[in-house]
PDB file of N, CA and C in Angstrom:
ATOM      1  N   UNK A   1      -8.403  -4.413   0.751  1.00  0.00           N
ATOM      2  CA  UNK A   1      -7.236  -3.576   0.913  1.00  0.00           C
ATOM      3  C   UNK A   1      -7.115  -3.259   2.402  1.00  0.00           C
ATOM      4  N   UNK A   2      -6.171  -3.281   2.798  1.00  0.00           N
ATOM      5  CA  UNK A   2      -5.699  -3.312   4.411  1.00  0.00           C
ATOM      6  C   UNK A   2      -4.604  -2.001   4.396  1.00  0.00           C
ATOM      7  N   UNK A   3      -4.809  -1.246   5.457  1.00  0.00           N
ATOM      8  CA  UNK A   3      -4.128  -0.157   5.456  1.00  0.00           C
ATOM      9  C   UNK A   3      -3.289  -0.266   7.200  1.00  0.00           C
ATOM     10  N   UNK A   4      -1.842   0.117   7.169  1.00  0.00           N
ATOM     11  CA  UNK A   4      -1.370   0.320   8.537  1.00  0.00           C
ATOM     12  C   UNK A   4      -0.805   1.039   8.716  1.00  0.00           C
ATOM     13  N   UNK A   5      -0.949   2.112   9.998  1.00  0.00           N
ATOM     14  CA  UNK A   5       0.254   2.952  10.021  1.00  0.00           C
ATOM     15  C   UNK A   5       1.107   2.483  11.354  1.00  0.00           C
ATOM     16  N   UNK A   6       1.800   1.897  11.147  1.00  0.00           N
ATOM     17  CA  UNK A   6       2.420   1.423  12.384  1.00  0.00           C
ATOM     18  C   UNK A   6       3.394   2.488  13.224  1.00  0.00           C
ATOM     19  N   UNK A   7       3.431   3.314  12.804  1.00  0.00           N
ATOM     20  CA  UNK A   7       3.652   4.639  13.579  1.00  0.00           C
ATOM     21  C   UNK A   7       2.808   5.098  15.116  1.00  0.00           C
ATOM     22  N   UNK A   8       1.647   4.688  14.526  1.00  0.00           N
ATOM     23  CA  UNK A   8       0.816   5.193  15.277  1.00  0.00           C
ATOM     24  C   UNK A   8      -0.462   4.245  15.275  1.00  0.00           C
ATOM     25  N   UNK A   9      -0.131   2.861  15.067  1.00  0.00           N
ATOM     26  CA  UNK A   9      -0.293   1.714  15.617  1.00  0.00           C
ATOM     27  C   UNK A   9      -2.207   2.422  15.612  1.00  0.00           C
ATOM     28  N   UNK A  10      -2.593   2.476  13.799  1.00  0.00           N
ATOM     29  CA  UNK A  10      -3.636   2.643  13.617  1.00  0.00           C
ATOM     30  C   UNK A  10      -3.954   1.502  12.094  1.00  0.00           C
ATOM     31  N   UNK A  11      -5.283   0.969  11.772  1.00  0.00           N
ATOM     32  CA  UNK A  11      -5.297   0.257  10.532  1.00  0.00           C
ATOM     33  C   UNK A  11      -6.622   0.056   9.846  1.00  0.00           C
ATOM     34  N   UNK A  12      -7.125   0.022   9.279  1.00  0.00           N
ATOM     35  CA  UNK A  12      -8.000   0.284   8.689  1.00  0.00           C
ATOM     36  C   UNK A  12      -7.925  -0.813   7.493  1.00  0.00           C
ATOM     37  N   UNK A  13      -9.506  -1.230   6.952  1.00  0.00           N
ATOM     38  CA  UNK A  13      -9.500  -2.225   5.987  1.00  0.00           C
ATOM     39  C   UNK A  13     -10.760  -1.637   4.704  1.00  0.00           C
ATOM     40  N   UNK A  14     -10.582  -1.708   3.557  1.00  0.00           N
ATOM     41  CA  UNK A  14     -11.646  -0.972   2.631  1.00  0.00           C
ATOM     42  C   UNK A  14     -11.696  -2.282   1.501  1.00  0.00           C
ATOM     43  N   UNK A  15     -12.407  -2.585   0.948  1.00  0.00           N
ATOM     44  CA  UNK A  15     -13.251  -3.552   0.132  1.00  0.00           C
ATOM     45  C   UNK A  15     -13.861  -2.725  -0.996  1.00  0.00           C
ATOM     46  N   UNK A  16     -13.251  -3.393  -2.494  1.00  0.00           N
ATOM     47  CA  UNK A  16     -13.965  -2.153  -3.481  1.00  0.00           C
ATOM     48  C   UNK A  16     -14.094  -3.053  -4.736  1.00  0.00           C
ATOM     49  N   UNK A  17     -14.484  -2.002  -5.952  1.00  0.00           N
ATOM     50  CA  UNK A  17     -15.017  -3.338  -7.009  1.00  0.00           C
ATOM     51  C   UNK A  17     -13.627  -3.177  -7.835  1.00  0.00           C
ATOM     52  N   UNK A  18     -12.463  -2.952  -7.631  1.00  0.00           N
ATOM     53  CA  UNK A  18     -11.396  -3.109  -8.254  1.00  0.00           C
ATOM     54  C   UNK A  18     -10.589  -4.059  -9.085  1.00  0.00           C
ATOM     55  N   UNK A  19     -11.426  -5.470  -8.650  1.00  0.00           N
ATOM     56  CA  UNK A  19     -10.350  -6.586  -8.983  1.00  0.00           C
ATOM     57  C   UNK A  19     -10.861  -7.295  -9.884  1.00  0.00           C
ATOM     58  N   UNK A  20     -10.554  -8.120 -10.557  1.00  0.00           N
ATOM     59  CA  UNK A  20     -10.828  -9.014 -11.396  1.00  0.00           C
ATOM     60  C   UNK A  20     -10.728 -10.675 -10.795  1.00  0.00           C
ATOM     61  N   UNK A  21     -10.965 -11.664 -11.858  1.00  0.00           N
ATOM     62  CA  UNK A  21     -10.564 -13.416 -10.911  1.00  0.00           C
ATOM     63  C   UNK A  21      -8.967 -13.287 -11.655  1.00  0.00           C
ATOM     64  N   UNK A  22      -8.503 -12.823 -12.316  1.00  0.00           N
ATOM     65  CA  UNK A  22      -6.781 -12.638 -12.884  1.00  0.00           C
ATOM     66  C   UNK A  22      -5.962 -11.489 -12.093  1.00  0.00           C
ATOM     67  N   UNK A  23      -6.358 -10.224 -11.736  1.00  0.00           N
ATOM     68  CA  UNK A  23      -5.074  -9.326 -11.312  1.00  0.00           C
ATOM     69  C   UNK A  23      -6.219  -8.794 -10.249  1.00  0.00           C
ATOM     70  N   UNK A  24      -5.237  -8.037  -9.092  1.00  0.00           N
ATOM     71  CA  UNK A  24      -5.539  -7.077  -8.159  1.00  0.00           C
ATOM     72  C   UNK A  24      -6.229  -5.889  -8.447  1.00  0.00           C
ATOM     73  N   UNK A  25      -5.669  -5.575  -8.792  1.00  0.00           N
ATOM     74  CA  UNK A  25      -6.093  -3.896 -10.271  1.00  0.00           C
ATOM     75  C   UNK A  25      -6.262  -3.920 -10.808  1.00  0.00           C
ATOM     76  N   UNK A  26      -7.767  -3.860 -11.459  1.00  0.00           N
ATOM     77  CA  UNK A  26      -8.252  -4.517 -12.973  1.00  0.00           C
ATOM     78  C   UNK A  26      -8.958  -2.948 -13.282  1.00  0.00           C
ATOM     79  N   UNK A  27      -9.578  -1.839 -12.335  1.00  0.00           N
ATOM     80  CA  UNK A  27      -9.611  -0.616 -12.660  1.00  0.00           C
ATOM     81  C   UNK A  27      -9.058   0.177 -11.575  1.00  0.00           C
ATOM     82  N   UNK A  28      -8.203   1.027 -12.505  1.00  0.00           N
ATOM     83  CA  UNK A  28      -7.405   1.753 -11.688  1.00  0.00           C
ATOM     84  C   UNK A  28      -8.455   2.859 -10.847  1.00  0.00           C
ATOM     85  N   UNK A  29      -8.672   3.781 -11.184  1.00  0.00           N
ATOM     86  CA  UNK A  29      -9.571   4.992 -10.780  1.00  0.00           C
ATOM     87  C   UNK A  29     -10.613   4.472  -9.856  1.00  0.00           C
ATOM     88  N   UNK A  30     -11.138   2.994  -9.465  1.00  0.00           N
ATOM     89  CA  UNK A  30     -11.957   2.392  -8.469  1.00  0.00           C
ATOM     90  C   UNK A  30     -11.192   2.401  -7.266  1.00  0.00           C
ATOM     91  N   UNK A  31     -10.009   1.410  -7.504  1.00  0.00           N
ATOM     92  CA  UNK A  31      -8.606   0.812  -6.402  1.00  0.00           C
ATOM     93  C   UNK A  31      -8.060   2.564  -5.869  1.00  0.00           C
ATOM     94  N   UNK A  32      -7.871   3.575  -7.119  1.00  0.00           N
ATOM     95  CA  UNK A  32      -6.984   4.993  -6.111  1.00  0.00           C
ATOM     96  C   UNK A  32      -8.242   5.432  -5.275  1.00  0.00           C
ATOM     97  N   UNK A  33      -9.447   5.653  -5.082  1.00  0.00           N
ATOM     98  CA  UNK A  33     -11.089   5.987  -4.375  1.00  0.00           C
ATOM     99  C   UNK A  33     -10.530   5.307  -3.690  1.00  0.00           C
ATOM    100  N   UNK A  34     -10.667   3.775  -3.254  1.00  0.00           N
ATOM    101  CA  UNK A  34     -10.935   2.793  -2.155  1.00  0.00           C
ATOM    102  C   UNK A  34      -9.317   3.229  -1.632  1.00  0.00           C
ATOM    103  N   UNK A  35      -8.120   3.586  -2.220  1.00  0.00           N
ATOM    104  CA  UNK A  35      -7.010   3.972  -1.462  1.00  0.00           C
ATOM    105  C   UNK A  35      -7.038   5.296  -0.545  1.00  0.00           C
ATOM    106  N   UNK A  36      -7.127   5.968  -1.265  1.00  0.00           N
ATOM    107  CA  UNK A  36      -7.550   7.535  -0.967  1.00  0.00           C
ATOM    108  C   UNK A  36      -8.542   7.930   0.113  1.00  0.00           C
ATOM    109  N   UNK A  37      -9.669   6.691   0.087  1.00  0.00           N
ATOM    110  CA  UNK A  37     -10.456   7.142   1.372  1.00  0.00           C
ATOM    111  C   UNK A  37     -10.048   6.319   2.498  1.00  0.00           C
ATOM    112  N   UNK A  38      -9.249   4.937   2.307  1.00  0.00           N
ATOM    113  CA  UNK A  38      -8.930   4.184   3.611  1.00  0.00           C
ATOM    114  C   UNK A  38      -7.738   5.150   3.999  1.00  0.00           C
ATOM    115  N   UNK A  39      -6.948   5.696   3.058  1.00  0.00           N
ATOM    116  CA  UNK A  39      -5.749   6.340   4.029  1.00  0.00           C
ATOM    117  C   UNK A  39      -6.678   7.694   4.624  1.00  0.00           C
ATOM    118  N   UNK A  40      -7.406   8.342   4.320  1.00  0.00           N
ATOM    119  CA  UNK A  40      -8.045   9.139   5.328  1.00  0.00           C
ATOM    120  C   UNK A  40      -8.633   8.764   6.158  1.00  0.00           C
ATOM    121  N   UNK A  41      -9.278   7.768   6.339  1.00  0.00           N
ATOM    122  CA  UNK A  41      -9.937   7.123   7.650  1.00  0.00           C
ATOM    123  C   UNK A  41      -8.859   6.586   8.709  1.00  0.00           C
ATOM    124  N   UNK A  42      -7.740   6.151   7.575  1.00  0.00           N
ATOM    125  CA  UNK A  42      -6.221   5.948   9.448  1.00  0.00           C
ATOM    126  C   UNK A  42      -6.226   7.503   9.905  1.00  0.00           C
ATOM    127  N   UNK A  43      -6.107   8.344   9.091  1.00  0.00           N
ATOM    128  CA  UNK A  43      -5.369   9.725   9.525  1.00  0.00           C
ATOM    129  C   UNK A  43      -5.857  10.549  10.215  1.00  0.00           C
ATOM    130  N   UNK A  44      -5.343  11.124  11.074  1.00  0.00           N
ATOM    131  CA  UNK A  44      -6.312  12.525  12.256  1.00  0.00           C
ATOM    132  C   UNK A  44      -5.831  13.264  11.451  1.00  0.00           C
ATOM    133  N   UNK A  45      -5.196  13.211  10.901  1.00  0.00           N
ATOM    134  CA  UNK A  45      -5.180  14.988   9.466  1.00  0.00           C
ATOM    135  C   UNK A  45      -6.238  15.129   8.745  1.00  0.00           C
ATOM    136  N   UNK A  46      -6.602  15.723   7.845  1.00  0.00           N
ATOM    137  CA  UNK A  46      -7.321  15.969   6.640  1.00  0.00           C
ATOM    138  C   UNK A  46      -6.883  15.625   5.770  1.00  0.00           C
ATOM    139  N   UNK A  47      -5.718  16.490   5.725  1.00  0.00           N
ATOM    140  CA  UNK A  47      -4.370  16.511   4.804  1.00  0.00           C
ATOM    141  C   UNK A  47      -3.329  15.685   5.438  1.00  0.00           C
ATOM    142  N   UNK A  48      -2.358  14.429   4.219  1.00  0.00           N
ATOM    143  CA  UNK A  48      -1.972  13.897   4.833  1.00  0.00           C
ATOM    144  C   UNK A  48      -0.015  14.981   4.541  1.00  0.00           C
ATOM    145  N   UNK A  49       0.172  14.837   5.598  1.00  0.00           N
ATOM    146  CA  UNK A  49       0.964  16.406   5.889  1.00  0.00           C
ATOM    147  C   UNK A  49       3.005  15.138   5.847  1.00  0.00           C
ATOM    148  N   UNK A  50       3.352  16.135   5.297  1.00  0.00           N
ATOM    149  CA  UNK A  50       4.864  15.533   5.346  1.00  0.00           C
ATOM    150  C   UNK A  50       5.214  15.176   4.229  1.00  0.00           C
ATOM    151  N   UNK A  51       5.910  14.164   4.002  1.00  0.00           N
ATOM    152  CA  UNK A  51       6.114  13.180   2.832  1.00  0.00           C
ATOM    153  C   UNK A  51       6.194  11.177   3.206  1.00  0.00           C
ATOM    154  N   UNK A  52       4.306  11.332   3.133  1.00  0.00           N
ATOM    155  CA  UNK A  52       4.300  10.102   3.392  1.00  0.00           C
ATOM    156  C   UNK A  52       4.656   8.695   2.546  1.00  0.00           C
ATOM    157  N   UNK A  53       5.192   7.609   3.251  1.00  0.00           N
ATOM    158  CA  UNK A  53       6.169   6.687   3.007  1.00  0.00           C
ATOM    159  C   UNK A  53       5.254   5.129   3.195  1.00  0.00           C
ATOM    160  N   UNK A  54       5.048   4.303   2.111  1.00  0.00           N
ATOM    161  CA  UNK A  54       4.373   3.468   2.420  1.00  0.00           C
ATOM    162  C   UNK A  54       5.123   2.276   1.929  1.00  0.00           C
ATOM    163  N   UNK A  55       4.780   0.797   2.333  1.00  0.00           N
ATOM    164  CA  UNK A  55       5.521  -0.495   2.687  1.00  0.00           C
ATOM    165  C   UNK A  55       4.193  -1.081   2.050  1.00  0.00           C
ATOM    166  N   UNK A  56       4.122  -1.607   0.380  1.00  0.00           N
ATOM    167  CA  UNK A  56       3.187  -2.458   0.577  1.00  0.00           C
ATOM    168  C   UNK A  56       3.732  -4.129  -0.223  1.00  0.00           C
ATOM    169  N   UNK A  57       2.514  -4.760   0.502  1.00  0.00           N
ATOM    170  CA  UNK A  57       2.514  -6.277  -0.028  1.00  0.00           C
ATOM    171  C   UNK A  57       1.011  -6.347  -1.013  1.00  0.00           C
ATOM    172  N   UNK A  58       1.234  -7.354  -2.277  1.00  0.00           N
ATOM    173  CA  UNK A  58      -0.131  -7.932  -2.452  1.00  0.00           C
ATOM    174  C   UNK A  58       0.138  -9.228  -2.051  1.00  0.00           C
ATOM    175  N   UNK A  59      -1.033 -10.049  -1.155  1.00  0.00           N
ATOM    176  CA  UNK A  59      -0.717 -10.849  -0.982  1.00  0.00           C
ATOM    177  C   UNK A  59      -1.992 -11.685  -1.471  1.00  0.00           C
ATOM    178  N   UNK A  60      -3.141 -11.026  -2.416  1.00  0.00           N
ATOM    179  CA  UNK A  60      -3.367 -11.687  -2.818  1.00  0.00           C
ATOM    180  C   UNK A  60      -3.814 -11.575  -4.634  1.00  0.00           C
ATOM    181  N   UNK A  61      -3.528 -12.272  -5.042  1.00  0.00           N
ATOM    182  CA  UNK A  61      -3.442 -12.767  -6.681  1.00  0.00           C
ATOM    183  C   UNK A  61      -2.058 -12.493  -7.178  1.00  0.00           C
ATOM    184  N   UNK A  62      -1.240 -13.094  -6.683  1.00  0.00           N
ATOM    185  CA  UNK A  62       0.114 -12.551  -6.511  1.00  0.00           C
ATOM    186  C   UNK A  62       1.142 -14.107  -6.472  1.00  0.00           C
ATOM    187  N   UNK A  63       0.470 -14.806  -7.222  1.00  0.00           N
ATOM    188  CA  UNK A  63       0.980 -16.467  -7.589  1.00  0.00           C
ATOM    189  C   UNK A  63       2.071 -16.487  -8.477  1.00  0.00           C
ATOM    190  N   UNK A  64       3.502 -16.801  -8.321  1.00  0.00           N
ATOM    191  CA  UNK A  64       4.025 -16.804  -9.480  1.00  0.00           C
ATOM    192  C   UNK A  64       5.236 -15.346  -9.184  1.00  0.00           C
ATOM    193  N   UNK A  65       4.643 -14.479  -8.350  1.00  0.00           N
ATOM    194  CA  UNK A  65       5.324 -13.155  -8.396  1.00  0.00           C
ATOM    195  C   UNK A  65       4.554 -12.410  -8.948  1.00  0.00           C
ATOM    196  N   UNK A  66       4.795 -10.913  -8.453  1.00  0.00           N
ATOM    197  CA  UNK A  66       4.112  -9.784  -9.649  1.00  0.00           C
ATOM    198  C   UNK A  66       5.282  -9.229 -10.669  1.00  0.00           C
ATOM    199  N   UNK A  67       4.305  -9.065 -11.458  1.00  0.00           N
ATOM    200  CA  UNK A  67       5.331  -8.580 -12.959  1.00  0.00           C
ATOM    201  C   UNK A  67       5.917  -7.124 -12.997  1.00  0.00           C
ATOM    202  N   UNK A  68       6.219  -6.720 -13.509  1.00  0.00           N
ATOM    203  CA  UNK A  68       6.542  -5.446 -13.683  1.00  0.00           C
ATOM    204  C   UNK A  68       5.206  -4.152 -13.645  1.00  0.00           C
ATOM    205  N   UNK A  69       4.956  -5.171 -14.417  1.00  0.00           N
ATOM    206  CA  UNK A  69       3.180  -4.598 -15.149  1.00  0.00           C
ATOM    207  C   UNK A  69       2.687  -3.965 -13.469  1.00  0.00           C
ATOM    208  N   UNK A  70       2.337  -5.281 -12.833  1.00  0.00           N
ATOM    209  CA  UNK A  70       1.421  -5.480 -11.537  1.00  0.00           C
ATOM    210  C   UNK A  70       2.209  -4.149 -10.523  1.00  0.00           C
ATOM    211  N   UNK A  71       3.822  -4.159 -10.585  1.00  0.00           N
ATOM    212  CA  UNK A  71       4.020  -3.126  -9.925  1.00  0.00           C
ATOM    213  C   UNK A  71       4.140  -2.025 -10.189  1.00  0.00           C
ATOM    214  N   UNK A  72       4.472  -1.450 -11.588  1.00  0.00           N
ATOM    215  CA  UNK A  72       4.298  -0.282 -11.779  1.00  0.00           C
ATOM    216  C   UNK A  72       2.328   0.307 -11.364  1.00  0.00           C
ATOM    217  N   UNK A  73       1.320  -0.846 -11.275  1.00  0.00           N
ATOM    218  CA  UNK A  73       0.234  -0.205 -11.214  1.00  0.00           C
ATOM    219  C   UNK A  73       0.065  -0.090  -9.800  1.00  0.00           C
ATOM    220  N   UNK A  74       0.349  -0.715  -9.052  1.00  0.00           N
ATOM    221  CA  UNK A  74       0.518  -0.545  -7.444  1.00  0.00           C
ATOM    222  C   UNK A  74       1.710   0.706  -7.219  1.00  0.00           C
ATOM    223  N   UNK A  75       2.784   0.823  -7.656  1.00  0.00           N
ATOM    224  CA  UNK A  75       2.936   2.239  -7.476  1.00  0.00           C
ATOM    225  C   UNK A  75       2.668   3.893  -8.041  1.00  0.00           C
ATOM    226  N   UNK A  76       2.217   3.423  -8.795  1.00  0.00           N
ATOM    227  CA  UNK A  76       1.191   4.586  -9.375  1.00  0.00           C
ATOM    228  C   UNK A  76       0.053   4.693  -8.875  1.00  0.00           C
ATOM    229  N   UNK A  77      -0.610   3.806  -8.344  1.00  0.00           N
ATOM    230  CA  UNK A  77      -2.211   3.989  -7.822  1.00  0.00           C
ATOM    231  C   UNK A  77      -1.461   4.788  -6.484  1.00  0.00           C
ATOM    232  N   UNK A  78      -0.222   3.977  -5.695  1.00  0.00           N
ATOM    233  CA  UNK A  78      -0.387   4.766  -4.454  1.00  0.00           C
ATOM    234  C   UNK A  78       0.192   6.332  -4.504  1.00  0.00           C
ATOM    235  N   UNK A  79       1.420   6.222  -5.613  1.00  0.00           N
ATOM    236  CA  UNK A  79       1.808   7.890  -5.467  1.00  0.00           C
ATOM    237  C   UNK A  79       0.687   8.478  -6.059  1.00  0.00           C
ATOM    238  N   UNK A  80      -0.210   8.243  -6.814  1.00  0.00           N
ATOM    239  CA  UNK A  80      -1.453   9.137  -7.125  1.00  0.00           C
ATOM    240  C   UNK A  80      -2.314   9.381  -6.445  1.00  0.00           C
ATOM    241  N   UNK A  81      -2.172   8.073  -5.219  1.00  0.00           N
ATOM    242  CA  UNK A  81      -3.460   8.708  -3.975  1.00  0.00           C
ATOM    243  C   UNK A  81      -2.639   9.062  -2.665  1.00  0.00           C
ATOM    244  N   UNK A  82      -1.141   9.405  -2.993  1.00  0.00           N
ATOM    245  CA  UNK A  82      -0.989  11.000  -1.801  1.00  0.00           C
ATOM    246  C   UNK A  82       0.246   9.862  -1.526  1.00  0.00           C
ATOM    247  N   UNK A  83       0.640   9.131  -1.940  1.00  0.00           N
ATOM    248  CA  UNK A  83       2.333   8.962  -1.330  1.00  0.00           C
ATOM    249  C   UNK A  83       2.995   9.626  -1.564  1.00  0.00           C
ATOM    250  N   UNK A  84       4.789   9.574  -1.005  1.00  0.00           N
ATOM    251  CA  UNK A  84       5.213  10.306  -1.426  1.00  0.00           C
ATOM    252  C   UNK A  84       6.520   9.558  -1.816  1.00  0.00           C
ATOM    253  N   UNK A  85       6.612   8.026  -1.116  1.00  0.00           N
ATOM    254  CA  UNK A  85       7.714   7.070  -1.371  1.00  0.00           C
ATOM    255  C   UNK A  85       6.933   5.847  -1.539  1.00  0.00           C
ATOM    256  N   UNK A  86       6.815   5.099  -2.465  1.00  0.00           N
ATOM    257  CA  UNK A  86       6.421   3.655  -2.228  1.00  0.00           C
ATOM    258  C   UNK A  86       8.033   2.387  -2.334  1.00  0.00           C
ATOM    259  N   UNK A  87       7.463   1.391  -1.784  1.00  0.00           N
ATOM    260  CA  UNK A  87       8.253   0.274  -1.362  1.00  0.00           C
ATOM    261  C   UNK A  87       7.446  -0.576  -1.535  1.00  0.00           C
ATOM    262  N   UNK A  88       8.167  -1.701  -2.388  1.00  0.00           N
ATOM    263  CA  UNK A  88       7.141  -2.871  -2.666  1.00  0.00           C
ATOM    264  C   UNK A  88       7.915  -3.837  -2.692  1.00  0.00           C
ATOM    265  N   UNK A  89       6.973  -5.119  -1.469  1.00  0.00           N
ATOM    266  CA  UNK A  89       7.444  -6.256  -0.906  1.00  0.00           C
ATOM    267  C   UNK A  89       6.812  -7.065  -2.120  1.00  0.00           C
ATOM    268  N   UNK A  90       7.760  -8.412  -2.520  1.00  0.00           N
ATOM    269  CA  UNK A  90       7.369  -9.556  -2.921  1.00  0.00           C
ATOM    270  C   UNK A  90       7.177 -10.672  -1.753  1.00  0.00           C
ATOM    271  N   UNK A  91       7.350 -10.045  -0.600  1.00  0.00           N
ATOM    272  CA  UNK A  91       6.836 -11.347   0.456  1.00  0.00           C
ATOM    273  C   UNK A  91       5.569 -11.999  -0.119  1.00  0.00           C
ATOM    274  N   UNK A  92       5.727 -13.837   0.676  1.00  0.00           N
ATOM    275  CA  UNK A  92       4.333 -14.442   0.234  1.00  0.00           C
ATOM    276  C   UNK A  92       3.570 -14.180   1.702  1.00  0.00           C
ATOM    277  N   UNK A  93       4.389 -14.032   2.840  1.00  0.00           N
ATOM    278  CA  UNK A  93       4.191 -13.968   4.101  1.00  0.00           C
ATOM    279  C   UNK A  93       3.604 -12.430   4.421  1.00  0.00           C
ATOM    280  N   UNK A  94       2.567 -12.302   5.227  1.00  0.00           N
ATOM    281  CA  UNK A  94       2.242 -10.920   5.757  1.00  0.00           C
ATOM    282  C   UNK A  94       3.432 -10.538   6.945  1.00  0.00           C
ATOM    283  N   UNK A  95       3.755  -9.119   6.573  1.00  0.00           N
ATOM    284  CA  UNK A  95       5.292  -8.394   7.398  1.00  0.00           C
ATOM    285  C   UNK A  95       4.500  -7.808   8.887  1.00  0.00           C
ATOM    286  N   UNK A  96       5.576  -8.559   9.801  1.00  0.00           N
ATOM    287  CA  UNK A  96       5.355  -7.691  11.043  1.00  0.00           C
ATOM    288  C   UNK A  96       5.518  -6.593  10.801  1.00  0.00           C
ATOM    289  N   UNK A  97       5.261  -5.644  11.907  1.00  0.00           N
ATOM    290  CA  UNK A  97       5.828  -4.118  11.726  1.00  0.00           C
ATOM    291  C   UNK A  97       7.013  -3.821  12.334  1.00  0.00           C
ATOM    292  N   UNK A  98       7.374  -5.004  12.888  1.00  0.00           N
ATOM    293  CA  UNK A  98       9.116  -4.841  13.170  1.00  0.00           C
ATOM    294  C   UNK A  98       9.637  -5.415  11.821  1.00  0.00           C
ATOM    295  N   UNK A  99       9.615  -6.100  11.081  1.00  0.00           N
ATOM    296  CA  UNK A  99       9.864  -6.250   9.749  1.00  0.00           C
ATOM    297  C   UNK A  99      10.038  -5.217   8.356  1.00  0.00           C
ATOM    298  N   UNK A 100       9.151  -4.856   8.285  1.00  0.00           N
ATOM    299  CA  UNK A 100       8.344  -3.263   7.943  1.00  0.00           C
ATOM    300  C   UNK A 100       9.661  -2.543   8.322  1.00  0.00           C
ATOM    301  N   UNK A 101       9.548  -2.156   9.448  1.00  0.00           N
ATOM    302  CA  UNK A 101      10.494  -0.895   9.946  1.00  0.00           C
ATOM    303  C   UNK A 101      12.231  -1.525   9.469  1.00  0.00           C
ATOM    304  N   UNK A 102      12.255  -2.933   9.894  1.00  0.00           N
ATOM    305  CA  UNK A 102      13.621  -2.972   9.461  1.00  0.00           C
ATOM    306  C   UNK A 102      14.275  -3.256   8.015  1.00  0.00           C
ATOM    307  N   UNK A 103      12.783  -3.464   6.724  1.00  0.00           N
ATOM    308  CA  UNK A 103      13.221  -2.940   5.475  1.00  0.00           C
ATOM    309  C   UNK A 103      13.144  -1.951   5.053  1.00  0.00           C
ATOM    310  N   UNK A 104      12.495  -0.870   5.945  1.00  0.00           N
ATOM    311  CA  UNK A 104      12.340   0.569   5.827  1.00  0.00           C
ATOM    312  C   UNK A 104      13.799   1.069   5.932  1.00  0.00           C
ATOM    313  N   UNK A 105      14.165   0.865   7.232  1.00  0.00           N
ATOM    314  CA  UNK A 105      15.353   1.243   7.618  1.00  0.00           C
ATOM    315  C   UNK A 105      16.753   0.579   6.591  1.00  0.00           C
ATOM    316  N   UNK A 106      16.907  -0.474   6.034  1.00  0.00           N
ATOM    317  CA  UNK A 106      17.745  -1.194   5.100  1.00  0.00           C
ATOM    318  C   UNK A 106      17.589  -0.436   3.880  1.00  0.00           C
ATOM    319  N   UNK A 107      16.451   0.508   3.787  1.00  0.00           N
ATOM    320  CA  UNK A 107      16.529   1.514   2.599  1.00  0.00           C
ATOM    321  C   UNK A 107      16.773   2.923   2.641  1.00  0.00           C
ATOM    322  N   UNK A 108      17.050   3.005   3.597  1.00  0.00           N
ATOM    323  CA  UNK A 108      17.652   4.428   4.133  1.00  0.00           C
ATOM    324  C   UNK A 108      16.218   5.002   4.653  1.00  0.00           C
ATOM    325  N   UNK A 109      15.446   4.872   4.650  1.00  0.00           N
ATOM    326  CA  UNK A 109      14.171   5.185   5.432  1.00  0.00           C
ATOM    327  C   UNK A 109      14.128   4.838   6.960  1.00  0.00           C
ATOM    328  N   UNK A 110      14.115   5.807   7.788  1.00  0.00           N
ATOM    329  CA  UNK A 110      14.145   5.599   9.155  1.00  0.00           C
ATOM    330  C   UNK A 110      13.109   6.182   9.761  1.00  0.00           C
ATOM    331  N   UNK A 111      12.037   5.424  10.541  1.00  0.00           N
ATOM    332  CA  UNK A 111      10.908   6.244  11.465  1.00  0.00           C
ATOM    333  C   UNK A 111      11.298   6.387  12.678  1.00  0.00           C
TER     334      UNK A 111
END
């Protein structure tokens, strides 16, 4: 799991026993831990303060597209570990952060 805040051009990477050889998220309550502590290790807060807004990709086990299934559990793991907006890319390609910002912004989200 790869974390960025391109705000503040900080990123962080966490490795956990979450996955299976079929899906990304094979236990939830492992994957929100390994979320929950990489977004505190980007953050100089404690608390992550505002209403934070996240941009994610899976880019990997993600053949075929993700299902409905695959995304409702990627946005529930992240609004449960402290988002406050999720956005989810089907890119096969990893997003610049000028990319990032300009589907942020195409959603009425502006940094």
């Amino acid at each position: 799991m790869e974390l960025r805040n391109i705000t503040k051009d900080v990123q962080g990477e966490a490795f956990g026993k979450f996955s299976n050889t079929r899906i990304a998220i094979a236990h939830f309550i492992e994957a929100e831990e390994t979320f929950r502590n990489l977004l505190k290790s980007i953050s100089n807060d404690r608390n992550i303060n505002g209403k934070p807004l996240i941009l994610v990709q899976q880019l990997d086990k993600s053949e075929g597209g993700l299902s409905s299934v695959e995304k409702r559990a990627l946005e529930d793991l992240l609004l449960h570990g402290g988002m406050y907006k999720v956005y989810i890319d089907d890119s096969k390609e990893k997003l610049s952060d000028e990319k990032v910002l300009e589907l942020l912004n195409e959603k009425g989200y502006a940094l």
